[in-house]
N, C-alpha and C. Protein backbone atom coordinates (compact mmCIF):
# COMPACT_ATOMS: atom_id res chain seq x y z
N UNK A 1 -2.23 -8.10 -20.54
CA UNK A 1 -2.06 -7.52 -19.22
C UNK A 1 -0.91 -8.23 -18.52
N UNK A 2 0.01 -7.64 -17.91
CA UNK A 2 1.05 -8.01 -17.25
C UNK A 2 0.63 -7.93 -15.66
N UNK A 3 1.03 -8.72 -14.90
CA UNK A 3 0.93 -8.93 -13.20
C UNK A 3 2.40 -9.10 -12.79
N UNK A 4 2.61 -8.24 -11.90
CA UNK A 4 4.30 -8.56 -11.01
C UNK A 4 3.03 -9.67 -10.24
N UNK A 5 4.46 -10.82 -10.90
CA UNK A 5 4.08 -12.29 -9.64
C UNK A 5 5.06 -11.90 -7.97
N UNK A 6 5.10 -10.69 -8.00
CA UNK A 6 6.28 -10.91 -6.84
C UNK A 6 5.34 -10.31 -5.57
N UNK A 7 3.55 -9.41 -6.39
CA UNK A 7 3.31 -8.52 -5.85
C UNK A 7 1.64 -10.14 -5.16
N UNK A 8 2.05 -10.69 -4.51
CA UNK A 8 1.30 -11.97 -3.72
C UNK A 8 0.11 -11.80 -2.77
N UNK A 9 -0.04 -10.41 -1.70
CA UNK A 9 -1.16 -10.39 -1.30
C UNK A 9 -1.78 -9.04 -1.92
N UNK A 10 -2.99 -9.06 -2.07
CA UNK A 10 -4.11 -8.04 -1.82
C UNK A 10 -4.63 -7.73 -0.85
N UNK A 11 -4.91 -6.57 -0.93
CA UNK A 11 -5.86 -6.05 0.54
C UNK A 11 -6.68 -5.51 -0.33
N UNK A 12 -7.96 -6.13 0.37
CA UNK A 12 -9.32 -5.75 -0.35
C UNK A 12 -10.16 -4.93 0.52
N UNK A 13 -10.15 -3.71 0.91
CA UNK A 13 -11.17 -2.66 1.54
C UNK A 13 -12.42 -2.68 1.20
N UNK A 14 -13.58 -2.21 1.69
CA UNK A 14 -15.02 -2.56 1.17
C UNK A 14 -15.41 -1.08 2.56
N UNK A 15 -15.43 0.15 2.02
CA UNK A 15 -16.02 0.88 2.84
C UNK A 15 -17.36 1.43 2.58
N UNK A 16 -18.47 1.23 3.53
CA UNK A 16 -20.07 1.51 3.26
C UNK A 16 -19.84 2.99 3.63
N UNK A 17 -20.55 3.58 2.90
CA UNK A 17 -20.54 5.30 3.03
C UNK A 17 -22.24 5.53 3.79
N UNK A 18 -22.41 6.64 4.13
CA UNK A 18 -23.47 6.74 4.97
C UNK A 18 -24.41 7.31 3.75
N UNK A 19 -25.36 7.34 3.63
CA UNK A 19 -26.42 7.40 2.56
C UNK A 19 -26.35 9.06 2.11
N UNK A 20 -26.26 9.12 0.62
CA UNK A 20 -25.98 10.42 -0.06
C UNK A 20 -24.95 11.21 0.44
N UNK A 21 -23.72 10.57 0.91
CA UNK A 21 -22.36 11.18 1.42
C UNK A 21 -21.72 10.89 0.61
N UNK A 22 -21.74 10.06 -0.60
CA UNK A 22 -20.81 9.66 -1.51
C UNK A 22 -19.56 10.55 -2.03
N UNK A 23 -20.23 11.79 -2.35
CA UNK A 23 -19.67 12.95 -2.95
C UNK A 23 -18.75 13.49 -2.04
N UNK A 24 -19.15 13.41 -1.37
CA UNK A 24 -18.75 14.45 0.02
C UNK A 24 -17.17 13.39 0.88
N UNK A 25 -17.70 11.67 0.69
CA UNK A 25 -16.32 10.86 1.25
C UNK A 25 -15.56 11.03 0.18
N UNK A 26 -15.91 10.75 -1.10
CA UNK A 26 -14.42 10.54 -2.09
C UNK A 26 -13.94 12.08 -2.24
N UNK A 27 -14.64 13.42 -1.97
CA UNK A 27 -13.52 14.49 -1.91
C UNK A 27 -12.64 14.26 -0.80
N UNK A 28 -13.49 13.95 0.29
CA UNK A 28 -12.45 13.97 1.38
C UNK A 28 -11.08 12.57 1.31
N UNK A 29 -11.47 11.63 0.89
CA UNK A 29 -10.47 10.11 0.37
C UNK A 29 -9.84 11.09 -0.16
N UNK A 30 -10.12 11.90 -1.57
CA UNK A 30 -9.14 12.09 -2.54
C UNK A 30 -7.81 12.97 -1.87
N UNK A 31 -8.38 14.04 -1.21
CA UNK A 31 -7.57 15.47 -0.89
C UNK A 31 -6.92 14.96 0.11
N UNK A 32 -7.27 14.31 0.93
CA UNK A 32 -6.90 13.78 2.41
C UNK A 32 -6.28 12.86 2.59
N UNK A 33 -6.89 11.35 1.84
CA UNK A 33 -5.87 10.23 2.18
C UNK A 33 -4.87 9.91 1.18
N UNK A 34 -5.36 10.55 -0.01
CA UNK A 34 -4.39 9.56 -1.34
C UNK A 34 -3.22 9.80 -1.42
N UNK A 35 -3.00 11.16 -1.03
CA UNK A 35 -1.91 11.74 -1.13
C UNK A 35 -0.86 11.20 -0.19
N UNK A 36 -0.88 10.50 1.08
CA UNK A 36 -0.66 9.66 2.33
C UNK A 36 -0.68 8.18 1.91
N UNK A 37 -1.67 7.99 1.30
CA UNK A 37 -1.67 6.39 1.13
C UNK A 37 -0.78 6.18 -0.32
N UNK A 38 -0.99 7.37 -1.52
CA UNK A 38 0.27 7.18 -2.47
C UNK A 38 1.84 7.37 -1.94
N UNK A 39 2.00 7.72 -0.78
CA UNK A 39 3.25 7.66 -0.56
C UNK A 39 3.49 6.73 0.53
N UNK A 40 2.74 6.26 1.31
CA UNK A 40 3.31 5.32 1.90
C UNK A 40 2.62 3.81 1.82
N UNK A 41 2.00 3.65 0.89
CA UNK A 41 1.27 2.14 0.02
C UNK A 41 1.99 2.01 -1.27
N UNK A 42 1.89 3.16 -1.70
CA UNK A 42 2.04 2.89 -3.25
C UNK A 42 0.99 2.84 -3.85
N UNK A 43 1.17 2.72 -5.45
CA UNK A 43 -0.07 2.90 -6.32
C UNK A 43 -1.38 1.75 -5.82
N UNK A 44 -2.58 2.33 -5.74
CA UNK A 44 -3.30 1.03 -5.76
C UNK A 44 -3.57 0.37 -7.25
N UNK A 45 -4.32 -1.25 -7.09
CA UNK A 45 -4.50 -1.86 -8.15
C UNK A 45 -5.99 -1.08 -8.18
N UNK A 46 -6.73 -0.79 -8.03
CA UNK A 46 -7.90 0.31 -8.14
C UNK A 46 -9.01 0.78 -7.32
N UNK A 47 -9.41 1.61 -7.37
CA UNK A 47 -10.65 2.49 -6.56
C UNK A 47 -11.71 2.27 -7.38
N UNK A 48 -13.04 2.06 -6.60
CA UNK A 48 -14.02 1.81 -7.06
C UNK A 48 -15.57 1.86 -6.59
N UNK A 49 -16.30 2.23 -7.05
CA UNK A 49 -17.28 2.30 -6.16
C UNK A 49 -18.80 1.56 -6.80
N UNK A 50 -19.67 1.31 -5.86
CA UNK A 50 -20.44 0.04 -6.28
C UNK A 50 -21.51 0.67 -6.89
N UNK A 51 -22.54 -0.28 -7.93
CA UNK A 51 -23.49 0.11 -8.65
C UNK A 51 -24.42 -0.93 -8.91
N UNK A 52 -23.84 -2.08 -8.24
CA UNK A 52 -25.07 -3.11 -8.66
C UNK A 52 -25.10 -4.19 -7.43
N UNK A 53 -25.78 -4.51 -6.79
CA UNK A 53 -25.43 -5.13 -4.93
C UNK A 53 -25.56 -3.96 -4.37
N UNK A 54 -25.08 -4.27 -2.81
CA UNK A 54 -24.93 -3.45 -1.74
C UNK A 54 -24.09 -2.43 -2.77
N UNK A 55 -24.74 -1.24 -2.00
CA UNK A 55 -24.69 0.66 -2.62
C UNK A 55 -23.91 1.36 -1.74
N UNK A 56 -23.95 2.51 -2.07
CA UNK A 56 -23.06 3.15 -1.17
C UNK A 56 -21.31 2.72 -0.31
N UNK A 57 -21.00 1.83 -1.69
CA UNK A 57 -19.51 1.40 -1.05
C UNK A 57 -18.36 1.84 -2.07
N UNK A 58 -17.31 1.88 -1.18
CA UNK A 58 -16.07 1.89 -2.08
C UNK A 58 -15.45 0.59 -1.41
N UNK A 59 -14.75 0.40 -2.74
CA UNK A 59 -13.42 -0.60 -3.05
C UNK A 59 -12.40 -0.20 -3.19
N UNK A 60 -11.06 -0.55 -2.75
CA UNK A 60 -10.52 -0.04 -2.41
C UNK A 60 -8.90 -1.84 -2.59
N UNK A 61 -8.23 -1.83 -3.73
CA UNK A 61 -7.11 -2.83 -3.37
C UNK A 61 -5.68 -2.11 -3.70
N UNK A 62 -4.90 -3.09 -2.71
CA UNK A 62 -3.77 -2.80 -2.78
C UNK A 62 -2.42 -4.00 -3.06
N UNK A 63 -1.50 -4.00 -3.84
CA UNK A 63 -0.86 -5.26 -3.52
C UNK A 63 0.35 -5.15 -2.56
N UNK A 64 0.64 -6.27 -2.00
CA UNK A 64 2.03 -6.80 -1.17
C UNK A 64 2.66 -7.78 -1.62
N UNK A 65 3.93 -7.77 -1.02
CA UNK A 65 4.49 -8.49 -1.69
C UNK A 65 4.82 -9.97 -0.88
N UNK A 66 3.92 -9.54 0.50
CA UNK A 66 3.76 -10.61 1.71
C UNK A 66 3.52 -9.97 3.13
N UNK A 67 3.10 -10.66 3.87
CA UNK A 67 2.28 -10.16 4.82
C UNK A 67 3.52 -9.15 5.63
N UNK A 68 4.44 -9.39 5.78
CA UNK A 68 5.28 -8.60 5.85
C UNK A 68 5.65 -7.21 5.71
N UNK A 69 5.38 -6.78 4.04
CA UNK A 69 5.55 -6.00 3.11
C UNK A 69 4.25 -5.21 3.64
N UNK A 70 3.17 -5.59 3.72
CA UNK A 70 1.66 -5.30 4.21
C UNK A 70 1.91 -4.91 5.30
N UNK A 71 2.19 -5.17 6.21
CA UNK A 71 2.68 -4.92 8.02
C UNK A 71 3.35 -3.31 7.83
N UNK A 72 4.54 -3.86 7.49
CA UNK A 72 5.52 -2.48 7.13
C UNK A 72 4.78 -1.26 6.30
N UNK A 73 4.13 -1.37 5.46
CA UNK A 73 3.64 0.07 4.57
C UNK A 73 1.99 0.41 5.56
N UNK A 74 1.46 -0.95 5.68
CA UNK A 74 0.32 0.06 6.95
C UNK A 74 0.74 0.98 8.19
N UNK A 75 2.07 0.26 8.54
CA UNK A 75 2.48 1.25 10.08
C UNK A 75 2.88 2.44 9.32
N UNK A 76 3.18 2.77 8.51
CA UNK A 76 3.91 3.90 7.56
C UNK A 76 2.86 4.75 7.14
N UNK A 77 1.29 4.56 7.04
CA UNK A 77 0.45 4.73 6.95
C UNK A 77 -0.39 5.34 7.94
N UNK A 78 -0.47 4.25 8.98
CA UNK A 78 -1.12 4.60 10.35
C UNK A 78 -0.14 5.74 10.54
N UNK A 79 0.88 5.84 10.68
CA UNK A 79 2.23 6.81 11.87
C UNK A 79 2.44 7.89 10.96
N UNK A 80 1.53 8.18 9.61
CA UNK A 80 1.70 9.22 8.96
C UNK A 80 1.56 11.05 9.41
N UNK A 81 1.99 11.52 9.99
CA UNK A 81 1.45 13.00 10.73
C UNK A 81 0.72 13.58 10.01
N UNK A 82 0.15 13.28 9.15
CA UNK A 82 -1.18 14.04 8.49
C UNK A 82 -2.84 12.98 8.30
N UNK A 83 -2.12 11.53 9.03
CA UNK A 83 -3.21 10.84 8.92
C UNK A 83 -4.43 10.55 9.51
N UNK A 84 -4.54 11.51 10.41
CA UNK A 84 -5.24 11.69 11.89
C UNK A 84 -6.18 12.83 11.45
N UNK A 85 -5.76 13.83 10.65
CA UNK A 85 -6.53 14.36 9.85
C UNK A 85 -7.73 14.39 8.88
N UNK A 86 -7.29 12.69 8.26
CA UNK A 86 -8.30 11.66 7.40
C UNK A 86 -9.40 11.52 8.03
N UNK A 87 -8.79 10.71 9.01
CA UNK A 87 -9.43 10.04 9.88
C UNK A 87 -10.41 10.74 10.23
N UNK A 88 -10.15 11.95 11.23
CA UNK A 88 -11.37 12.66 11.87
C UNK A 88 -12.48 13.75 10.58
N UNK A 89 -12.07 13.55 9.57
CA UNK A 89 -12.24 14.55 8.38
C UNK A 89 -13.69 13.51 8.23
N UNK A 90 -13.52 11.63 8.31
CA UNK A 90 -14.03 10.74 7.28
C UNK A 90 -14.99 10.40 8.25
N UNK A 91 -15.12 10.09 9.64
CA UNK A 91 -15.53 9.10 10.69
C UNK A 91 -17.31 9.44 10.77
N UNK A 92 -17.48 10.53 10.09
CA UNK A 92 -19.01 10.64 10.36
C UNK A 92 -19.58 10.49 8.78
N UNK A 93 -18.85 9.94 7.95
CA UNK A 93 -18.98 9.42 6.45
C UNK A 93 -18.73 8.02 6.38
N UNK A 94 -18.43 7.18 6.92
CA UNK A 94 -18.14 5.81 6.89
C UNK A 94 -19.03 5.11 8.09
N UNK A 95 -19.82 4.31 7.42
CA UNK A 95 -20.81 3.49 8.31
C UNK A 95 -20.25 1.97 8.89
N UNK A 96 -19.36 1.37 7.72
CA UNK A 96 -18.85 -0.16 8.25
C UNK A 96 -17.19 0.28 7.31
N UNK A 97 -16.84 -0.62 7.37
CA UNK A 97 -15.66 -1.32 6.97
C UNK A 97 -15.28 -2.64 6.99
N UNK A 98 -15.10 -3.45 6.27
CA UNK A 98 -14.43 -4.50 5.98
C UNK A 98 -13.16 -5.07 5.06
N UNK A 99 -12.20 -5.42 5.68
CA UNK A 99 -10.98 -6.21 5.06
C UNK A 99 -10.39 -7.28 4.71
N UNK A 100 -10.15 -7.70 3.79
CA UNK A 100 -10.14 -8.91 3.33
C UNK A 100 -8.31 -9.03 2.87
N UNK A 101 -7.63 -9.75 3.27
CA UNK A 101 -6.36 -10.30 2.37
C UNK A 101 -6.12 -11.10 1.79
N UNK A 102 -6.10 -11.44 0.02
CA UNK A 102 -6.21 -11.90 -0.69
C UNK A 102 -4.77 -12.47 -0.94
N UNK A 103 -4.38 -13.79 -1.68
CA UNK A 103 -3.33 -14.54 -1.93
C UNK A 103 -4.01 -14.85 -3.52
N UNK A 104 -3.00 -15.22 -3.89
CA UNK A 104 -2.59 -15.14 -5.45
C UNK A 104 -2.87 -16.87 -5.87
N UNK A 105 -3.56 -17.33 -6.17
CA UNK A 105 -3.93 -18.66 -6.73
C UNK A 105 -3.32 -18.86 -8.19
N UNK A 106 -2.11 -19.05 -7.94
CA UNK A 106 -0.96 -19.17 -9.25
C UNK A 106 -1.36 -20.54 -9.83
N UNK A 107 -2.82 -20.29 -10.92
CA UNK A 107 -2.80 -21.54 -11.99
C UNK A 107 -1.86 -21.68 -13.11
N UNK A 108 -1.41 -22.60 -13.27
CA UNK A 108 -0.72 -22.67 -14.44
C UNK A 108 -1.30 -22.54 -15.54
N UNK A 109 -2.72 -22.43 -15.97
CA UNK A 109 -3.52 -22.31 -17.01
C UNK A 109 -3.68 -20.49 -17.09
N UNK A 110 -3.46 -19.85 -16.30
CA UNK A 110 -3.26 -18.25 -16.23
C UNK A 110 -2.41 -17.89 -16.73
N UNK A 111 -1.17 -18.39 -16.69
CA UNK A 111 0.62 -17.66 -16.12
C UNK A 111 0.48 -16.66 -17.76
N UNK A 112 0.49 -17.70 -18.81
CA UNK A 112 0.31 -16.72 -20.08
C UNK A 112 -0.30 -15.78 -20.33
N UNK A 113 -1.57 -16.02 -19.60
CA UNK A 113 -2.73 -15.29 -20.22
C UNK A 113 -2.43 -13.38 -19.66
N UNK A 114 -1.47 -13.69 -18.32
CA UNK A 114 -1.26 -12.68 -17.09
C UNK A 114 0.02 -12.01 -17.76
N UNK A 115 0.69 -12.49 -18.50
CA UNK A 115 1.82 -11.69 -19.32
C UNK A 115 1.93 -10.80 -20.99
């Protein structure tokens, strides 16, 4: 497996879905936001949704290349003219949210293993 070392923070999403809406948020994620968040994020590192712990969540990461890089592609995101659309499409499907930004713990006992 290869890692761009250039790509330094993660954003780690953790969205709780409201009970047996599962189906019903990831059509609306898929049709609604991806298409918005693939063009102004870029690819994510992956989508995911939970099966063993707390239920009813998606995962959700992305990389940056610094908090910076992160700043700039969320306003591009938020200021999207179709993103307001998501939003009000999702708001009675999403119970919590939480965000996390992750940094890159560059061991030297990895560097190989990551190329």
């Amino acid at each position: 497996m290869h890692i761009d070392e250039t790509l330094s923070l993660v954003d780690h999403r953790i969205y709780t879905i409201a009970l047996r809406k599962m189906p019903e948020f990831l059509d609306v994620f898929d049709r609604l936001a991806m298409p918005i968040l693939l063009e102004t994020l870029g690819n994510p590192i992956g989508i995911y949704t939970s099966h063993v712990g707390p239920l009813n969540q998606v995962v959700h990461l992305w990389a940056y290349k610094d908090l910076a890089d992160y700043q700039a592609r969320c306003l591009r995101r938020d200021t999207h003219p179709d993103f307001p659309a998501y939003l009000e499409a999702s708001s009675h499907l999403i119970v919590a949210q939480e965000n996390r930004l992750l940094t890159c713990a560059r061991l030297p006992s990895m560097r190989e293993r990551l190329q």
